[in-house]
C-alpha atoms as a PDB file:
ATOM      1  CA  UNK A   1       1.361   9.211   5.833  1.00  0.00           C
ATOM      2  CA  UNK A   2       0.531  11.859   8.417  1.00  0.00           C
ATOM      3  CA  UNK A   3      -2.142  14.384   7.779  1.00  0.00           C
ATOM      4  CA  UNK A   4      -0.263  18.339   7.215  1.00  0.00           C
ATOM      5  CA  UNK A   5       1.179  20.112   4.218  1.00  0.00           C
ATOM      6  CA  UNK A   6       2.571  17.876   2.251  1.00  0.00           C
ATOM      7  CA  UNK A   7       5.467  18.664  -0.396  1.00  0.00           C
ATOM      8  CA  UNK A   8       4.568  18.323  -4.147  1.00  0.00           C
ATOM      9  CA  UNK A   9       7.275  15.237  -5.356  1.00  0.00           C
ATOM     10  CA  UNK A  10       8.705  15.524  -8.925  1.00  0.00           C
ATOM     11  CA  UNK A  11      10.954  13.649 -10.825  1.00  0.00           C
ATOM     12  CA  UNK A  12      11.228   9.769 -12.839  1.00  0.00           C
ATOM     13  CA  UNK A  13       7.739   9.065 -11.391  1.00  0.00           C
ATOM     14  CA  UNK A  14       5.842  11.373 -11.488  1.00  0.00           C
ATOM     15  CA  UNK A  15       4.806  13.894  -9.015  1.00  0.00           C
ATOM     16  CA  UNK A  16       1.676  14.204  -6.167  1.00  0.00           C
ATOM     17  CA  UNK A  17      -0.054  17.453  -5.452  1.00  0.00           C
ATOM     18  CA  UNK A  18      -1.536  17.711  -1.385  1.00  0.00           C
ATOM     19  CA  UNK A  19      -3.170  20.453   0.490  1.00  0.00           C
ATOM     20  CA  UNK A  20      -3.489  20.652   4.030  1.00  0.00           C
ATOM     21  CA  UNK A  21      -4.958  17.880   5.490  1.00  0.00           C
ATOM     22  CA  UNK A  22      -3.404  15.137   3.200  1.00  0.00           C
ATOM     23  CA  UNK A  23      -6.196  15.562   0.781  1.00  0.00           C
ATOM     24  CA  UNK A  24      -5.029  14.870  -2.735  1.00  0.00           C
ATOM     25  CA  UNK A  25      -5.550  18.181  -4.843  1.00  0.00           C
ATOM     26  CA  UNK A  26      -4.694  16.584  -8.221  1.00  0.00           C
ATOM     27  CA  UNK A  27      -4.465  13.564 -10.461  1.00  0.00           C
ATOM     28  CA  UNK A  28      -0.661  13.476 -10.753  1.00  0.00           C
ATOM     29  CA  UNK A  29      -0.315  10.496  -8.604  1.00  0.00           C
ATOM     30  CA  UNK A  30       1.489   7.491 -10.490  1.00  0.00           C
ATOM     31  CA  UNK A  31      -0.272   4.541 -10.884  1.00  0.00           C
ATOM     32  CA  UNK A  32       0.766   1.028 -10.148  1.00  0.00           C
ATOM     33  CA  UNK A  33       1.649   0.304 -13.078  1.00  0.00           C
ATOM     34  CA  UNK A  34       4.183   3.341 -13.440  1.00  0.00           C
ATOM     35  CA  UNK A  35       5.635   3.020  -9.812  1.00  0.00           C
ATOM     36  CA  UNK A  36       6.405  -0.786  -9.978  1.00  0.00           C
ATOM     37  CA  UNK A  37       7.079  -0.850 -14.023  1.00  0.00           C
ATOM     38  CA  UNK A  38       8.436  -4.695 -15.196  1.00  0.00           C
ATOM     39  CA  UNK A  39       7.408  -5.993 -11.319  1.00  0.00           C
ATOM     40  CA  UNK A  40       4.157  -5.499 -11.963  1.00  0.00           C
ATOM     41  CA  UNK A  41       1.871  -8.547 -11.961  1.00  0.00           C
ATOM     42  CA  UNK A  42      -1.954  -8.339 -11.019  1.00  0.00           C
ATOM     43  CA  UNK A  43      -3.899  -4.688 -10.318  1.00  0.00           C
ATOM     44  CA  UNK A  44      -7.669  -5.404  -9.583  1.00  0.00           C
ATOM     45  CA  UNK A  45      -9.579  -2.179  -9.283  1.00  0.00           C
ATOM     46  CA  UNK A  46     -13.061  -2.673  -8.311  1.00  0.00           C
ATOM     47  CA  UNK A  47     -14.605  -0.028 -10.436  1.00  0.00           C
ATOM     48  CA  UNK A  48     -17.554  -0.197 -12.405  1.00  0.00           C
ATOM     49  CA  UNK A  49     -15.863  -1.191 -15.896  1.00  0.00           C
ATOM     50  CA  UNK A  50     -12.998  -3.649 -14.292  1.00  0.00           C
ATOM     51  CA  UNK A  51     -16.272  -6.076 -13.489  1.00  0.00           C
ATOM     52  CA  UNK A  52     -18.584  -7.847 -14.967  1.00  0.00           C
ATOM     53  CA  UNK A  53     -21.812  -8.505 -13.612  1.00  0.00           C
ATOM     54  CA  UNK A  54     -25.139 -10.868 -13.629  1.00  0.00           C
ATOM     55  CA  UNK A  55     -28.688 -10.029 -13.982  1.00  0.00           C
ATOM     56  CA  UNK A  56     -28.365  -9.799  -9.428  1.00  0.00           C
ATOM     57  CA  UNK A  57     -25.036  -7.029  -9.702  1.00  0.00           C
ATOM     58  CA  UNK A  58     -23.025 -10.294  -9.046  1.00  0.00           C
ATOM     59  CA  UNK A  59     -19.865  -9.983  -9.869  1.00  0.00           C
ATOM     60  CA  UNK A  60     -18.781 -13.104 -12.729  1.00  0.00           C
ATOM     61  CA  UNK A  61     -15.217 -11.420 -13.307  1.00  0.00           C
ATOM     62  CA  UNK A  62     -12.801  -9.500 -12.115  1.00  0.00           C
ATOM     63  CA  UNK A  63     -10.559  -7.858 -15.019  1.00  0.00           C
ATOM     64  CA  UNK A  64      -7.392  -7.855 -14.439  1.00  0.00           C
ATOM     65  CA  UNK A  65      -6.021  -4.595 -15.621  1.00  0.00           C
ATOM     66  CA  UNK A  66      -2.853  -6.323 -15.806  1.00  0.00           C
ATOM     67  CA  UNK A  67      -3.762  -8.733 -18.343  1.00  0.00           C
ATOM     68  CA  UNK A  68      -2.149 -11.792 -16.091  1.00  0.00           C
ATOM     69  CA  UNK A  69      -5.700 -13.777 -15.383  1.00  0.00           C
ATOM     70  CA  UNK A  70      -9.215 -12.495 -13.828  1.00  0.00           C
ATOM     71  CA  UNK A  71     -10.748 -13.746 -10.866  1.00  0.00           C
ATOM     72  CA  UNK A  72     -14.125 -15.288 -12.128  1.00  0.00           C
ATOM     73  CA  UNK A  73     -17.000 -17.249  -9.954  1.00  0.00           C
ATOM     74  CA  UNK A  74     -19.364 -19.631 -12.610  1.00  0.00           C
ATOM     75  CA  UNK A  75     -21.288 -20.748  -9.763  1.00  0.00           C
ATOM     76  CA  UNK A  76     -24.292 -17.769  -9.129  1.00  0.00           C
ATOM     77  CA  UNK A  77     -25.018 -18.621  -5.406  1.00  0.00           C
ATOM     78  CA  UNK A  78     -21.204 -18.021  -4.671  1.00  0.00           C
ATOM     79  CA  UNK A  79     -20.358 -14.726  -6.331  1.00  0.00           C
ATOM     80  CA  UNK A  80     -19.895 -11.768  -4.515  1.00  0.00           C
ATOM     81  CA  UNK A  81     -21.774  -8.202  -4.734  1.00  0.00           C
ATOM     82  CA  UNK A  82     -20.850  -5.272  -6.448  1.00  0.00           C
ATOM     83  CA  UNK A  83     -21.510  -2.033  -5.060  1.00  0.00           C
ATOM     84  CA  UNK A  84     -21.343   0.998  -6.393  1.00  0.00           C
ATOM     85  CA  UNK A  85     -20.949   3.353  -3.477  1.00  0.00           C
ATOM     86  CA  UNK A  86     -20.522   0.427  -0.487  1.00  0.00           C
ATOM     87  CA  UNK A  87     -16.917   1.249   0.716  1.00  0.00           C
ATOM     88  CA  UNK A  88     -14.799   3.822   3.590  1.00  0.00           C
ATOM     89  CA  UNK A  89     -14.729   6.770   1.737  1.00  0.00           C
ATOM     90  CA  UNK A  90     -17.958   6.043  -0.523  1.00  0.00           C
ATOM     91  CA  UNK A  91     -16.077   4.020  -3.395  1.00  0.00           C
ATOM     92  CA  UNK A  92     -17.148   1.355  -4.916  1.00  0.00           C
ATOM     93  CA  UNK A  93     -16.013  -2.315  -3.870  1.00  0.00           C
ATOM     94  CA  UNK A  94     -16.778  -5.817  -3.893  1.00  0.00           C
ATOM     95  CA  UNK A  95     -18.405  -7.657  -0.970  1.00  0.00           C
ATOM     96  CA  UNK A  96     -18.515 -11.249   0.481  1.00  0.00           C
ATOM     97  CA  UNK A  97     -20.620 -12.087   3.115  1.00  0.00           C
ATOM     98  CA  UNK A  98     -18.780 -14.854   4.093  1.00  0.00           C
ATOM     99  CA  UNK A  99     -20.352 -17.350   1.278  1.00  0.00           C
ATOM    100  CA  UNK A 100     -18.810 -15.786  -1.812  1.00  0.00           C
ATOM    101  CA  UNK A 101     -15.529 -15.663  -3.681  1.00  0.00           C
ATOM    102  CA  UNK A 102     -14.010 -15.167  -6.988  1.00  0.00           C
ATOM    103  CA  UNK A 103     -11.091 -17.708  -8.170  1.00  0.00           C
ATOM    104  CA  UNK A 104      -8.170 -16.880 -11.034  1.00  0.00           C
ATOM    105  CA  UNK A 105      -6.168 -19.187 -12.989  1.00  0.00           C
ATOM    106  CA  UNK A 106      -2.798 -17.551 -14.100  1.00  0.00           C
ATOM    107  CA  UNK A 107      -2.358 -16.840 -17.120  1.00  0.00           C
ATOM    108  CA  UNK A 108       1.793 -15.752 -16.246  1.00  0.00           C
ATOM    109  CA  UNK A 109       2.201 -17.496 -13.187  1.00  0.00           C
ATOM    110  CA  UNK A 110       4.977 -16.365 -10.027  1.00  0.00           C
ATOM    111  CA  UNK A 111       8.069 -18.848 -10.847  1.00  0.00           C
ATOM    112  CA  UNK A 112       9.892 -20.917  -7.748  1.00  0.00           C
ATOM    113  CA  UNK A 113      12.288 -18.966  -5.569  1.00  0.00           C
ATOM    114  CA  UNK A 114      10.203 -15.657  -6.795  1.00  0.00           C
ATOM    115  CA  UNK A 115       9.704 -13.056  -4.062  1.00  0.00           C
ATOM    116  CA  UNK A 116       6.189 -11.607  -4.426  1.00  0.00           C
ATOM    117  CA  UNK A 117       4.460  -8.952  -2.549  1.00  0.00           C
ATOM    118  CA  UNK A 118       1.237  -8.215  -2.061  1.00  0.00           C
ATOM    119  CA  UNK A 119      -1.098  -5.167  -1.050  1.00  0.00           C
ATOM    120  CA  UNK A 120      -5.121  -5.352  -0.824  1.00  0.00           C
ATOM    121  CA  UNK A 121      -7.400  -2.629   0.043  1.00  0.00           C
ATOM    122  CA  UNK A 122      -9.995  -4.186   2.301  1.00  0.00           C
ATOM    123  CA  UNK A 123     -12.400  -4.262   5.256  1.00  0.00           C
ATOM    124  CA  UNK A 124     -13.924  -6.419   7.404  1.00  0.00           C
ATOM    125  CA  UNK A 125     -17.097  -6.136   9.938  1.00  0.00           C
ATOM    126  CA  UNK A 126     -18.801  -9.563  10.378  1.00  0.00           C
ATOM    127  CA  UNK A 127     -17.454 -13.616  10.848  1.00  0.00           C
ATOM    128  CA  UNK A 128     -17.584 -16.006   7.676  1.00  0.00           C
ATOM    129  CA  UNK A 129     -18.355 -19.285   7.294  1.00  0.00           C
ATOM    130  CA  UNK A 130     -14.675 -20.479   7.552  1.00  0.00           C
ATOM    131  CA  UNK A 131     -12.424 -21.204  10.460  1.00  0.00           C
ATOM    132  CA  UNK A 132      -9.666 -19.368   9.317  1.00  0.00           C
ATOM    133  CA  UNK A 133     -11.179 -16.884   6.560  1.00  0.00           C
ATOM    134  CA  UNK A 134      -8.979 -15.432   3.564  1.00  0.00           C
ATOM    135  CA  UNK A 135      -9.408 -12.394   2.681  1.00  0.00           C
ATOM    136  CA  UNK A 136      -6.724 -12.558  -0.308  1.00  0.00           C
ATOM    137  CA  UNK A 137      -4.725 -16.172  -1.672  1.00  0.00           C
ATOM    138  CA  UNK A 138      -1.791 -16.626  -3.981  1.00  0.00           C
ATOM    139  CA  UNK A 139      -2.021 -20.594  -4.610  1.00  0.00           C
ATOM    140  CA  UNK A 140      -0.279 -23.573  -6.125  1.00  0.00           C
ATOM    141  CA  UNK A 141      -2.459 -25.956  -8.664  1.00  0.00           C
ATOM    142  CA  UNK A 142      -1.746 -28.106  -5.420  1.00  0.00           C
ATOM    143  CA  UNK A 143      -3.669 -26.093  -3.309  1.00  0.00           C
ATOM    144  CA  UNK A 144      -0.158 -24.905  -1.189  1.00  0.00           C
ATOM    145  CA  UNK A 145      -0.574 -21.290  -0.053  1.00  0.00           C
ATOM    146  CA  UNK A 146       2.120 -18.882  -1.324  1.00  0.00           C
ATOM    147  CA  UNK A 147       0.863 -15.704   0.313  1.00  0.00           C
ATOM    148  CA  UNK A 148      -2.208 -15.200   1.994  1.00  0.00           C
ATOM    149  CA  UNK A 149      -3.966 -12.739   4.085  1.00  0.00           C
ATOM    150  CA  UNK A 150      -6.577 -14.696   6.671  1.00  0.00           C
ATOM    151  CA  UNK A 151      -8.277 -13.745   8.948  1.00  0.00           C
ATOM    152  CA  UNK A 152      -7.185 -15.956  12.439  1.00  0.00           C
ATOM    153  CA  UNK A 153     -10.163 -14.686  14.694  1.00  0.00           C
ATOM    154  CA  UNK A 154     -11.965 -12.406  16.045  1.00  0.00           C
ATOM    155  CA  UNK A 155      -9.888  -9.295  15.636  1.00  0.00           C
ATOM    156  CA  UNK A 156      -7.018 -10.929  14.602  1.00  0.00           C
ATOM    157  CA  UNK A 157      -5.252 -11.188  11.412  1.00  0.00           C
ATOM    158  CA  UNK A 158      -2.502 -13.719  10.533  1.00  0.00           C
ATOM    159  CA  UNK A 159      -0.104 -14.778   7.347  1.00  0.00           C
ATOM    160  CA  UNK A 160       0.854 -18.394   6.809  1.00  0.00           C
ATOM    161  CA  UNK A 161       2.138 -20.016   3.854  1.00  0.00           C
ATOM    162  CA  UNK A 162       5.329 -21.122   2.244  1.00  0.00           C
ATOM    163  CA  UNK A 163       6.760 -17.610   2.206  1.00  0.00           C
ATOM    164  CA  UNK A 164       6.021 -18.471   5.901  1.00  0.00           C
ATOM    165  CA  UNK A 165       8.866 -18.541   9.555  1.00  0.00           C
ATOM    166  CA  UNK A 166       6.481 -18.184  11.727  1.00  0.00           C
ATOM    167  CA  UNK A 167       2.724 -17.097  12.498  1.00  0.00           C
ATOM    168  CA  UNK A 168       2.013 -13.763  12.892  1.00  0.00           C
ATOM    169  CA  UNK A 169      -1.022 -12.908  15.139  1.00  0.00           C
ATOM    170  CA  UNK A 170      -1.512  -9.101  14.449  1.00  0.00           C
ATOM    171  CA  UNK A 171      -4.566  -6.947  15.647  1.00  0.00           C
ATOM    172  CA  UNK A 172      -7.060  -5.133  13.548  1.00  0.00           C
ATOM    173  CA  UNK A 173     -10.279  -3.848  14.545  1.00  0.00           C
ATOM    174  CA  UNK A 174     -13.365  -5.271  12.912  1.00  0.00           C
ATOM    175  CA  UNK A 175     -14.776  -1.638  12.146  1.00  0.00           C
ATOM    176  CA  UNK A 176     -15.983  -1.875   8.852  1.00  0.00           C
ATOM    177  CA  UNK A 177     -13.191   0.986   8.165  1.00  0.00           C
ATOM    178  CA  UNK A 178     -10.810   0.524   5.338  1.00  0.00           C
ATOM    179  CA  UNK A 179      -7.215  -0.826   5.868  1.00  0.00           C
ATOM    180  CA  UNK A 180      -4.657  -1.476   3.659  1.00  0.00           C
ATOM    181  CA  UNK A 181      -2.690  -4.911   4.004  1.00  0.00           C
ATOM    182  CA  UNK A 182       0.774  -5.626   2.761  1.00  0.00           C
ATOM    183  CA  UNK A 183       2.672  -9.105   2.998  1.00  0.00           C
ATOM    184  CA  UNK A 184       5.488 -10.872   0.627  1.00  0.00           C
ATOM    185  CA  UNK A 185       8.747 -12.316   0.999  1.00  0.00           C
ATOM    186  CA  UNK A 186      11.705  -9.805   2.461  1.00  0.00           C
ATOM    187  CA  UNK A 187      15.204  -9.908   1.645  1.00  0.00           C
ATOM    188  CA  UNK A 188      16.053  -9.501   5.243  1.00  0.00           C
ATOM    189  CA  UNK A 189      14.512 -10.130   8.893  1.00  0.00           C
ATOM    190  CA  UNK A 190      13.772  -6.617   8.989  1.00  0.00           C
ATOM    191  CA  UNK A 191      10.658  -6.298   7.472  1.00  0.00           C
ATOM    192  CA  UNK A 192       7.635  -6.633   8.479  1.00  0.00           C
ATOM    193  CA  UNK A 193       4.158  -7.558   7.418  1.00  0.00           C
ATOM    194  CA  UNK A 194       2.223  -4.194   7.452  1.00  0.00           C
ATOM    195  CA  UNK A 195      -1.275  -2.707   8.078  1.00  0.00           C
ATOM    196  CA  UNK A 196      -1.813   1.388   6.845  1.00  0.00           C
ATOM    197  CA  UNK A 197       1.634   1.841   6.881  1.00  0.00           C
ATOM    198  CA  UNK A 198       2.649   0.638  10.275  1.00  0.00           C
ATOM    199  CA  UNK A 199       4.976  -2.690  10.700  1.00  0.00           C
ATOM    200  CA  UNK A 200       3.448  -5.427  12.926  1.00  0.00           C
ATOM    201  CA  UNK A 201       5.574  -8.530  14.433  1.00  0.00           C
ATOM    202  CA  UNK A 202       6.453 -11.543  12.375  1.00  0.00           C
ATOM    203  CA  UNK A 203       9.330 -10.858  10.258  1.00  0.00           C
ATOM    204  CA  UNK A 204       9.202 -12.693   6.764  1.00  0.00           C
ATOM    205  CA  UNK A 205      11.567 -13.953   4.377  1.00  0.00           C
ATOM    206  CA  UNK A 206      11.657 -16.695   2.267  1.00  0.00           C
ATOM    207  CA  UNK A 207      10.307 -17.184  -1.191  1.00  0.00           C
ATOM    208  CA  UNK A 208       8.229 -19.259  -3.206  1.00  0.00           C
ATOM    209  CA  UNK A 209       8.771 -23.101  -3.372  1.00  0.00           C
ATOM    210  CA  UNK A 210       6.343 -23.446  -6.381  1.00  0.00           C
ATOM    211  CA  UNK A 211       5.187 -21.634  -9.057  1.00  0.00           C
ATOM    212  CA  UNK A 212       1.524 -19.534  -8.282  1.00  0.00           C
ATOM    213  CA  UNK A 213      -0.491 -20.366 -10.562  1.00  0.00           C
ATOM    214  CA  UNK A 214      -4.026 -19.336  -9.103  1.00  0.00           C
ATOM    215  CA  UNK A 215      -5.633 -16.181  -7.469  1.00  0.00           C
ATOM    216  CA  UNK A 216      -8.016 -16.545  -4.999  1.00  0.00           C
ATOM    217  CA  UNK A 217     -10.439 -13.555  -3.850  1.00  0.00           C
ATOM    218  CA  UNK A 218     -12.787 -13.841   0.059  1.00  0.00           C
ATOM    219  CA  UNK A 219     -11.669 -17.508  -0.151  1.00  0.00           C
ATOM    220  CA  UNK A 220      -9.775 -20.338  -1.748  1.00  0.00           C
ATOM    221  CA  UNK A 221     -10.035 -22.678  -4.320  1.00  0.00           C
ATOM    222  CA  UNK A 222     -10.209 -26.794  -3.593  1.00  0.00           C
ATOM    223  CA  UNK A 223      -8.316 -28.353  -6.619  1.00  0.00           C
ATOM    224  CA  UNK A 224     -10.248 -31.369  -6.642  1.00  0.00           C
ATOM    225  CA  UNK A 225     -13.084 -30.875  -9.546  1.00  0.00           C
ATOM    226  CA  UNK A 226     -16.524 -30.504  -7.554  1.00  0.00           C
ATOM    227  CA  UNK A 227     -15.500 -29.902  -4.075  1.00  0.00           C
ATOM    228  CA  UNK A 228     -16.577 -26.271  -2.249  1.00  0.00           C
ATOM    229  CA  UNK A 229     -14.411 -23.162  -2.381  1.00  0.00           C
ATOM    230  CA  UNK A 230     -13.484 -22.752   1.433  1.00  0.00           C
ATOM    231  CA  UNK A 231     -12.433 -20.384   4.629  1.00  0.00           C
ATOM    232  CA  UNK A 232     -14.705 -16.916   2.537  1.00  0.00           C
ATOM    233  CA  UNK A 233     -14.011 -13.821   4.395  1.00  0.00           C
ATOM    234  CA  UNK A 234     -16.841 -11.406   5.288  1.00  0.00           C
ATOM    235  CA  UNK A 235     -16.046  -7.686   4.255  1.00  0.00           C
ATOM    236  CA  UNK A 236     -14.921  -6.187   0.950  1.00  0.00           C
ATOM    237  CA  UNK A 237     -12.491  -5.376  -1.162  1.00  0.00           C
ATOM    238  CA  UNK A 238     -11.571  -2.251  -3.473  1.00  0.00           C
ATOM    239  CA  UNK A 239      -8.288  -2.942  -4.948  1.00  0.00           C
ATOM    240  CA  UNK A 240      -5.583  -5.788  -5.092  1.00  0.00           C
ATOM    241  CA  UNK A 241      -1.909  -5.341  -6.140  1.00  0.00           C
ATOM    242  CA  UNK A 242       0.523  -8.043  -6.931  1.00  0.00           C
ATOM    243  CA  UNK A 243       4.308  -8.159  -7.848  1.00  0.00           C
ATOM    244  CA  UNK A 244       6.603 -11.063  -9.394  1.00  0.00           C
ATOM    245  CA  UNK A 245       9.100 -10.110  -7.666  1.00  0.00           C
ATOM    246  CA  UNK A 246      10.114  -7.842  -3.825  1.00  0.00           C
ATOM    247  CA  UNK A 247       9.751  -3.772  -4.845  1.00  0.00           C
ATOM    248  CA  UNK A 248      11.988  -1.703  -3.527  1.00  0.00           C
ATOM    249  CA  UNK A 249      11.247   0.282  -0.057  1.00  0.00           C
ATOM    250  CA  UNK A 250      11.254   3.517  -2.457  1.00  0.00           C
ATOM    251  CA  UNK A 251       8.254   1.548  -4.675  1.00  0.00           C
ATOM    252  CA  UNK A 252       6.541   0.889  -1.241  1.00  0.00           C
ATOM    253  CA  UNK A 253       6.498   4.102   0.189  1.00  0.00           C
ATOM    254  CA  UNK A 254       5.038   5.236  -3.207  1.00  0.00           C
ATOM    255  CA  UNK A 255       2.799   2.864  -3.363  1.00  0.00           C
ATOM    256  CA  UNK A 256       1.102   3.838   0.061  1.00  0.00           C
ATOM    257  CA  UNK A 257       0.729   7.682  -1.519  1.00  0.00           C
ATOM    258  CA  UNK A 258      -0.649   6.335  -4.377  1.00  0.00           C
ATOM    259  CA  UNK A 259      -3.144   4.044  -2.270  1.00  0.00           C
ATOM    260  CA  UNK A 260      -3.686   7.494   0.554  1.00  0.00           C
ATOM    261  CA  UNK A 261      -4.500   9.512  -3.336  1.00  0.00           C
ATOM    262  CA  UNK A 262      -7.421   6.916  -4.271  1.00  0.00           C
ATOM    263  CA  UNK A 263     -11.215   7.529  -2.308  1.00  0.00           C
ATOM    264  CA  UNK A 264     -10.808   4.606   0.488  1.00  0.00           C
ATOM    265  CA  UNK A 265     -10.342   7.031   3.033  1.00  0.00           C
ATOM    266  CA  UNK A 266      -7.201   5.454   4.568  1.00  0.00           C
ATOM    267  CA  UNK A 267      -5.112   6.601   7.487  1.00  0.00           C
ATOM    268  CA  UNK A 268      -1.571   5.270   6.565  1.00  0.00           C
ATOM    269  CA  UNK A 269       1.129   6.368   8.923  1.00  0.00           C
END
């Protein structure tokens, strides 16, 4: 949303509060949970008591505030940082270097011919270890992507899976800035996959031809017992939302005020 006096919104919802200059003046904005209600399917915050940490600050899970399954990492040498003051805006967030992820079974997966959508609050500022690195992954026990936000190269950002008619090659600077990322099926040709509020080319539509069972966090999981996690994204991460099912454009648009509200320091249009 552009910066300017903004008008306060009441009604079902909730309302927001905004001075001039965007800024937030209150805590009235909804929260996921209230804007997308019975859609509502994984909200990872990375704040202090959503994680919990090694003896290093390593992150070994990822609570799910949703209840749905956390993102966990047994494996020390693999498991990204926490930081308590590390991201755009001086929140907290998780960081990869490029060597690090965290991996969720389901608990309720995303059934067949579902239409999820997804938004993550992330950066980026420095090349992985993977040829194509994934910065978020919905996955089948089969190892199929669903939805998933990768990284193509250098300054380039793609979405490929089998929500997928087409590749989308869509330009993002590496600046170490915060961004916020949206992708899911689309009931029409219309949509678009976004980036702080703007649509990019490569309409989607589509929906899911298996049920997700598994989350996937700077990476994705191998199903084969033993093999590497692969294609971890350098950068971090300060908050993931998923749906079961396509929100509204209403829920969207709400969704970006509630992101603009939180301490990222994002510039959505």
């Amino acid at each position: 949303m552009t910066a300017g006096v903004r008008k306060r919104r009441t009604g079902r919802r909730g309302q927001w509060q905004y001075a001039s200059g965007g800024t937030a003046t209150s805590s009235t904005v909804d929260t996921p949970k209230t804007i997308l209600s019975d859609i509502i399917h994984t909200w990872l915050v990375a704040e202090r008591g959503d994680v919990d940490l090694d003896a290093h600050g390593r992150v070994t899970r990822w609570r799910n505030r949703v209840g749905s399954g956390d993102p966990v990492e047994v494996s020390e040498s693999t498991r990204p940082t926490f930081m308590q003051n590390g991201f755009a805006g001086g929140a907290s967030c998780i960081s990869g270097s490029g060597t690090q992820m965290l991996y969720g079974t389901l608990t309720t997966t995303i059934a067949t011919a579902a239409r999820p959508y997804v938004w993550v609050v992330g950066s980026w500022n420095s090349p992985g270890t993977g040829l194509l690195e994934i910065l978020f992954r919905l996955q089948t026990s089969a190892e199929q992507s669903a939805i998933q936000i990768v990284r193509k190269s250098t300054g380039s950002l793609f979405a490929q899976g089998s929500l997928t008619d087409g590749v989308d090659d869509i330009s993002v600077a590496e600046d170490g800035n915060a961004h916020l990322f949206e992708y899911g099926a689309l009931e029409t040709t219309t949509g678009k996959y976004v980036v702080d509020g703007v649509a990019n080319n490569g309409a989607r539509t589509g929906t899911t031809v298996n049920p997700v069972t598994t989350l996937c966090v700077f990476g994705f999981q191998r199903p084969v017992v033993g093999t590497p996690p692969g294609s971890m994204w350098g950068g971090e991460i300060a908050e993931v939302v998923v749906t079961k099912s396509l929100p509204t454009d209403a829920q969207k648009t709400d969704m970006r005020e509630y992101f603009e509200s939180r301490p990222y320091g994002l510039s959505i249009a």
